[in-house]
Protein backbone atom coordinates (compact mmCIF):
# COMPACT_ATOMS: atom_id res chain seq x y z
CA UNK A 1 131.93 100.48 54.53
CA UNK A 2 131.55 104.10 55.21
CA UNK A 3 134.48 105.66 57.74
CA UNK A 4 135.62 109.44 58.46
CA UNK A 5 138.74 108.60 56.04
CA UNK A 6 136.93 110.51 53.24
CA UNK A 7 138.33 110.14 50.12
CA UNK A 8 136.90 111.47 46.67
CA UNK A 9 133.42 110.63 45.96
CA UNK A 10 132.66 109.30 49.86
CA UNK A 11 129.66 110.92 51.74
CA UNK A 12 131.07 113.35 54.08
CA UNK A 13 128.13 115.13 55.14
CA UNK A 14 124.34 115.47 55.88
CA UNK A 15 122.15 117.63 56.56
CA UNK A 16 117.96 118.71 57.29
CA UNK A 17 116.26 121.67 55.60
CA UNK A 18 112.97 121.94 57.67
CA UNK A 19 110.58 124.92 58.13
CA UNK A 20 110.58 124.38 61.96
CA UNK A 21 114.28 123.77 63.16
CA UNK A 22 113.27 123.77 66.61
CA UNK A 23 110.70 121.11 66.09
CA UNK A 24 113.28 118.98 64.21
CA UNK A 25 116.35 119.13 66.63
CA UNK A 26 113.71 117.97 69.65
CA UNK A 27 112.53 115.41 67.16
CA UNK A 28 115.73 114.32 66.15
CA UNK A 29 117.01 114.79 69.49
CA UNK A 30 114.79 112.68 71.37
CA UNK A 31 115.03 110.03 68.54
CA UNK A 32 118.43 109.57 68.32
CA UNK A 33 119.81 111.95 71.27
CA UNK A 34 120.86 114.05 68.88
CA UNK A 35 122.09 117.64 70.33
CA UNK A 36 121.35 120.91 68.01
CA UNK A 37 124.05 123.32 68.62
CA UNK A 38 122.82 126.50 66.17
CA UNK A 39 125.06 128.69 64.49
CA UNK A 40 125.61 132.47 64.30
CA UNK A 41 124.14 134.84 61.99
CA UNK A 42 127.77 134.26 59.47
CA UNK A 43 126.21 130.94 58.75
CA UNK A 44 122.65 131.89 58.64
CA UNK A 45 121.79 129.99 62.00
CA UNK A 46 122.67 126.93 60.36
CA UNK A 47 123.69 124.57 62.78
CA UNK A 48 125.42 121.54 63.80
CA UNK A 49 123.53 117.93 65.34
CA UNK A 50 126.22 116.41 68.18
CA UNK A 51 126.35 112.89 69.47
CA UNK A 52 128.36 112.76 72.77
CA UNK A 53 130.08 116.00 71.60
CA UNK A 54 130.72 114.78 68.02
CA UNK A 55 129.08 115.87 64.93
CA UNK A 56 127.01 113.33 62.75
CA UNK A 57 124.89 116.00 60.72
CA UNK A 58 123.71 119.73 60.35
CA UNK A 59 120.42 121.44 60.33
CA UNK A 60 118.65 124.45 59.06
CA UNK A 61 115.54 126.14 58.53
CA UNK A 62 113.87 126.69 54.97
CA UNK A 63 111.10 128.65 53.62
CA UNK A 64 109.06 126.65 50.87
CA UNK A 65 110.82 128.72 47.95
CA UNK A 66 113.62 126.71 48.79
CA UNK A 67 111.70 122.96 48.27
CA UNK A 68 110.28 120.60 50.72
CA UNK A 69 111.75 119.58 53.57
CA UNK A 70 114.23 116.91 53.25
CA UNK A 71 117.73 115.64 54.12
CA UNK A 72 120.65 116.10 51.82
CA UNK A 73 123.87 113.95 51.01
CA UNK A 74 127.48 115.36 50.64
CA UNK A 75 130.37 113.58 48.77
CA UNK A 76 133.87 114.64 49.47
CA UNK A 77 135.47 116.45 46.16
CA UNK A 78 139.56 118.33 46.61
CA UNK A 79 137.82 120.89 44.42
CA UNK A 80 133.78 121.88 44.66
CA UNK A 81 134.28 123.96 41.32
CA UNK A 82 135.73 121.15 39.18
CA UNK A 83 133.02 119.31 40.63
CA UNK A 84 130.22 121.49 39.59
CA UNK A 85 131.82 121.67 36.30
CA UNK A 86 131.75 117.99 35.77
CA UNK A 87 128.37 118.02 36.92
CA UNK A 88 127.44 120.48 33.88
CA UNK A 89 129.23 118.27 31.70
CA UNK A 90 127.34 115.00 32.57
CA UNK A 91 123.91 116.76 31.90
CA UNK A 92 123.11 117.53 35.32
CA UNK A 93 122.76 121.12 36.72
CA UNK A 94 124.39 123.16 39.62
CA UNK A 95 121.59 124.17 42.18
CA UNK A 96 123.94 126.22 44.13
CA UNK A 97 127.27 127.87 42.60
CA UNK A 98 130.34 126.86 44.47
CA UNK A 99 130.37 128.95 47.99
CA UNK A 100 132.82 129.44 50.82
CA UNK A 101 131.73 128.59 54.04
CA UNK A 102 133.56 130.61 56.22
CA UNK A 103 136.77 129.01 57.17
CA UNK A 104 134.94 125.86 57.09
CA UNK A 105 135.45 124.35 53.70
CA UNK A 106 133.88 124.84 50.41
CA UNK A 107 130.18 123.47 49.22
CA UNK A 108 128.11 123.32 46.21
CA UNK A 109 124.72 121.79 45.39
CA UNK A 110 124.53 119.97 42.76
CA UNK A 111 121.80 117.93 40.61
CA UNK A 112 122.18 114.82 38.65
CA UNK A 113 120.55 113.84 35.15
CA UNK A 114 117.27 113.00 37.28
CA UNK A 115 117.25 116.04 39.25
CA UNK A 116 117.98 114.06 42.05
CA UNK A 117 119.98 117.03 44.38
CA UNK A 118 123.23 116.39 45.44
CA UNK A 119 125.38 118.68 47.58
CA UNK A 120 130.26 118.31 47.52
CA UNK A 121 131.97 119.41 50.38
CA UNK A 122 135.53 120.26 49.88
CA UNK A 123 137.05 120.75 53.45
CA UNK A 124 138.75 123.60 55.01
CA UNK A 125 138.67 123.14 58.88
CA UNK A 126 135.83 120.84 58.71
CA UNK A 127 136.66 117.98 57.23
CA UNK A 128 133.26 116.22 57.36
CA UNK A 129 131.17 114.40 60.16
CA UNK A 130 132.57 112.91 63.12
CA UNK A 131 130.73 109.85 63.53
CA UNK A 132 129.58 106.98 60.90
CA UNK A 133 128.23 103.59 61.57
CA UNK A 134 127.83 103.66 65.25
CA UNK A 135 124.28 103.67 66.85
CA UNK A 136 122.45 107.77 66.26
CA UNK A 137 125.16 108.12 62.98
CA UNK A 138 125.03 107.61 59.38
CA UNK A 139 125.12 104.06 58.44
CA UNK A 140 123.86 103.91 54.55
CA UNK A 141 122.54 105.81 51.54
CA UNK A 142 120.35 104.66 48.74
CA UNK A 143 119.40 106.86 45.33
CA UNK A 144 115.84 106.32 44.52
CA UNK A 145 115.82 106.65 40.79
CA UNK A 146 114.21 105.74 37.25
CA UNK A 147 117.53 104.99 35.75
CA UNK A 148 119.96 103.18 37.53
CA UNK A 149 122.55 102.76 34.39
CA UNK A 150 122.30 106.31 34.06
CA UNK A 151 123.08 107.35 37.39
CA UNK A 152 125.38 105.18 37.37
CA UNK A 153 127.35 106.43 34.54
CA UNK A 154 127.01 110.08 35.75
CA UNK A 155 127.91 110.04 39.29
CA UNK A 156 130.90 107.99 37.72
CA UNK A 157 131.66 110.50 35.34
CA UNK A 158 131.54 113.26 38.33
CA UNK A 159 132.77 111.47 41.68
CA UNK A 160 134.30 108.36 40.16
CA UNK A 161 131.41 106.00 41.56
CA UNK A 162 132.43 102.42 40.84
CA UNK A 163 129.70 99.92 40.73
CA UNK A 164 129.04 96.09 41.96
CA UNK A 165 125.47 93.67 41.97
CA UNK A 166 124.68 91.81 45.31
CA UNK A 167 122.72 88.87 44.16
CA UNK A 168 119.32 88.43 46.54
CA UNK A 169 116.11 85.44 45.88
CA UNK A 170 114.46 87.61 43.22
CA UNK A 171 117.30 90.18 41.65
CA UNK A 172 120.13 91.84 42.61
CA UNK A 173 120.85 95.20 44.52
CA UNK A 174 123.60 97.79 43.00
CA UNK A 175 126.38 98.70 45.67
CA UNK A 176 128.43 101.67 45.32
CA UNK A 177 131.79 102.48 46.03
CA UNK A 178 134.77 105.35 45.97
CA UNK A 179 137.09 104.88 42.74
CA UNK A 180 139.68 102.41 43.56
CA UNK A 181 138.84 101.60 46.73
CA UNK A 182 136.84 98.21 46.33
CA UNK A 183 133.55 96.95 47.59
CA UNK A 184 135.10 96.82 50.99
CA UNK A 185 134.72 100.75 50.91
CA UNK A 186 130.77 100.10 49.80
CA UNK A 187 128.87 103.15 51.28
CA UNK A 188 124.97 102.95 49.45
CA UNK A 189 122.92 101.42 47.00
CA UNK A 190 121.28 102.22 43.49
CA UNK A 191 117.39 101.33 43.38
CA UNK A 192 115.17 101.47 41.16
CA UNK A 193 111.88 104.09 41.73
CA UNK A 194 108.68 102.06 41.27
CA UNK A 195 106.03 99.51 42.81
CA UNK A 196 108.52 96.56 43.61
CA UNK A 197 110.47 99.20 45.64
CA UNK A 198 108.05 100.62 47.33
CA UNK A 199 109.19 104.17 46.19
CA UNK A 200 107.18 106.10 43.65
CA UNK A 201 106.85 110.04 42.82
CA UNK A 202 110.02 112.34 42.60
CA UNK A 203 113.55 110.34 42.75
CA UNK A 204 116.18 111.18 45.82
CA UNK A 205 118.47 110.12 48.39
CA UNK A 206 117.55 108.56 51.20
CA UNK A 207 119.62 108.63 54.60
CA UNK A 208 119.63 105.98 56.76
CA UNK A 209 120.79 105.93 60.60
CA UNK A 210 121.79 102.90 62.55
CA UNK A 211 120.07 102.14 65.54
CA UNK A 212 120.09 99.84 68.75
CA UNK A 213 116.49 98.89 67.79
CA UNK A 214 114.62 99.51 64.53
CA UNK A 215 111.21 98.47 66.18
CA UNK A 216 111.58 100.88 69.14
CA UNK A 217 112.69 103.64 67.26
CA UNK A 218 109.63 103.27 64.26
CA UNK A 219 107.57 103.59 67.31
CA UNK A 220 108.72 106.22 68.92
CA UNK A 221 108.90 108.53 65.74
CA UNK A 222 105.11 107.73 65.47
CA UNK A 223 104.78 108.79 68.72
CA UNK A 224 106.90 112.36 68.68
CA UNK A 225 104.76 113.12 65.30
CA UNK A 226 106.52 111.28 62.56
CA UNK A 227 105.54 109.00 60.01
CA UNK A 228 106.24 105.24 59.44
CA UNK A 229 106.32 105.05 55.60
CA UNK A 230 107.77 101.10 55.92
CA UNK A 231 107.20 99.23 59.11
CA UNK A 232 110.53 97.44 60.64
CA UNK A 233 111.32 95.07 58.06
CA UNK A 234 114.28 92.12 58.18
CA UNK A 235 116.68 91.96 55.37
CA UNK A 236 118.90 88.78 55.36
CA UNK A 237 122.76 89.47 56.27
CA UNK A 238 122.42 93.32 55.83
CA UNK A 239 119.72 93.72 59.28
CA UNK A 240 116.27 95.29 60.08
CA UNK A 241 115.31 98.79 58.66
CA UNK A 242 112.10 100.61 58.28
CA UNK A 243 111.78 103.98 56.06
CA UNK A 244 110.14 106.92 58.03
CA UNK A 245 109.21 110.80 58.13
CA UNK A 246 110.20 113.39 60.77
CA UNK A 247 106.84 115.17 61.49
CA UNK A 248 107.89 118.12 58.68
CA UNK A 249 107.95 115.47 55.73
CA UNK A 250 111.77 115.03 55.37
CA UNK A 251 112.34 111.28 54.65
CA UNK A 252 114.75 108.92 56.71
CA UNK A 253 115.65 105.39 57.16
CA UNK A 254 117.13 103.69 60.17
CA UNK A 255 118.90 100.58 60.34
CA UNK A 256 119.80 97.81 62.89
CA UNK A 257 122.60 96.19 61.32
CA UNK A 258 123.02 92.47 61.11
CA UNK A 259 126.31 92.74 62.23
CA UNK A 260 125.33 94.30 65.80
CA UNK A 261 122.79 91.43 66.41
């Protein structure tokens, strides 16, 4: 279960690189009444998304040398460099060298053996989001990839990823979780890119947000622009999701947990 208790390898952060930042925080704010607060010119106008005054992701604008628009997960690491060093050690690559931000904390983006990009987040005054699991937060992540054994074994060779099968009608689903914390501490799932998943082309993460009303909320992206890439869908004991686009491209999933039924 994903809390604000980060510990090593937990997703402390997200964030949306989008060529129109203005577009996205009225998308994003009318979707989820999200509030874009932007930053100053030390940050690069990067900026934070609010919920009732409490942070659930950032936000910045990108120019098309720096890839498509498209969100981006964080894991918690006590030490961004060691991290990025790992990362070079599994066979991945380091997008981004280590960097301070500000007073802020430390960051790094990362790629794994897929080229699946990654971002760490070791924290200085900002120790990660403010909100998970509550309606307009982050509730899940999955990894859309060709090799799930071998992401497996290198995001547990870098963040100490421990890994468990759910057994469904049909096959099984792999659940991730912080080292040593058990599958209570479960935070995202390992699937596999290809016709039975619906996913095909280039592998990455996918964020999903819970929401009071999957249905509703597939509608109304259509409606402010967006793009409903799987309608609302029900998945026994875990709830209803459907797998959209903001009107820039950048990929997103949104959830209605079974537990708030």
């Amino acid at each position: 279960m994903l809390t604000t208790r980060f510990v090593h390898g937990a997703p402390n952060w997200i964030d949306v690189g989008t060529p129109d930042i203005d577009g996205a925080a009225a998308f994003y704010g009318d979707l989820f009444g999200w509030r874009f607060v932007p930053g100053g010119p030390e940050v690069g106008g990067y900026g934070l998304f609010q919920l009732d005054g409490r942070t659930v992701a950032g936000g910045m604008q990108t120019t098309p040398e720096q890839g498509p628009p498209s969100w981006t997960v964080y894991f918690h690491t006590p030490d961004a460099d060691a991290t990025a060093e790992a990362v070079r050690a599994a066979h991945g690559s380091v997008v981004f060298e280590p960097m301070d931000v500000t007073d802020q904390g430390r960051m790094a983006i990362l790629g794994d053996r897929a080229g699946v990009p990654f971002g760490v987040w070791q924290p200085g005054l900002n120790k990660g989001v403010d909100l998970v699991q509550e309606p307009g937060s982050l509730r899940w992540l999955e990894l859309y990839t060709p090799d799930i054994a071998a992401a497996a074994g290198f995001y547990h060779k870098v963040l100490g990823w421990e890994t468990s099968s759910v057994i469904f009608p049909g096959g099984s689903y792999t659940c991730v979780n912080p080292s040593g914390q058990g599958e209570d501490a479960m935070f995202g799932g390992l699937v596999p890119l290809d016709d039975d998943s619906g996913e095909t082309g280039d592998p990455y993460w996918l964020v999903y947000v819970e929401v009071t009303d999957t249905d509703a909320t597939a509608a109304r992206a259509r409606e402010l622009g967006g793009t409903v890439r799987t309608p609302p869908t029900d998945i026994p004991d875990v709830g209803r999701v459907a797998r959209l686009a903001d009107p820039y491209g950048a990929r997103f999933a949104v959830m209605t947990s079974a537990a708030r039924g």
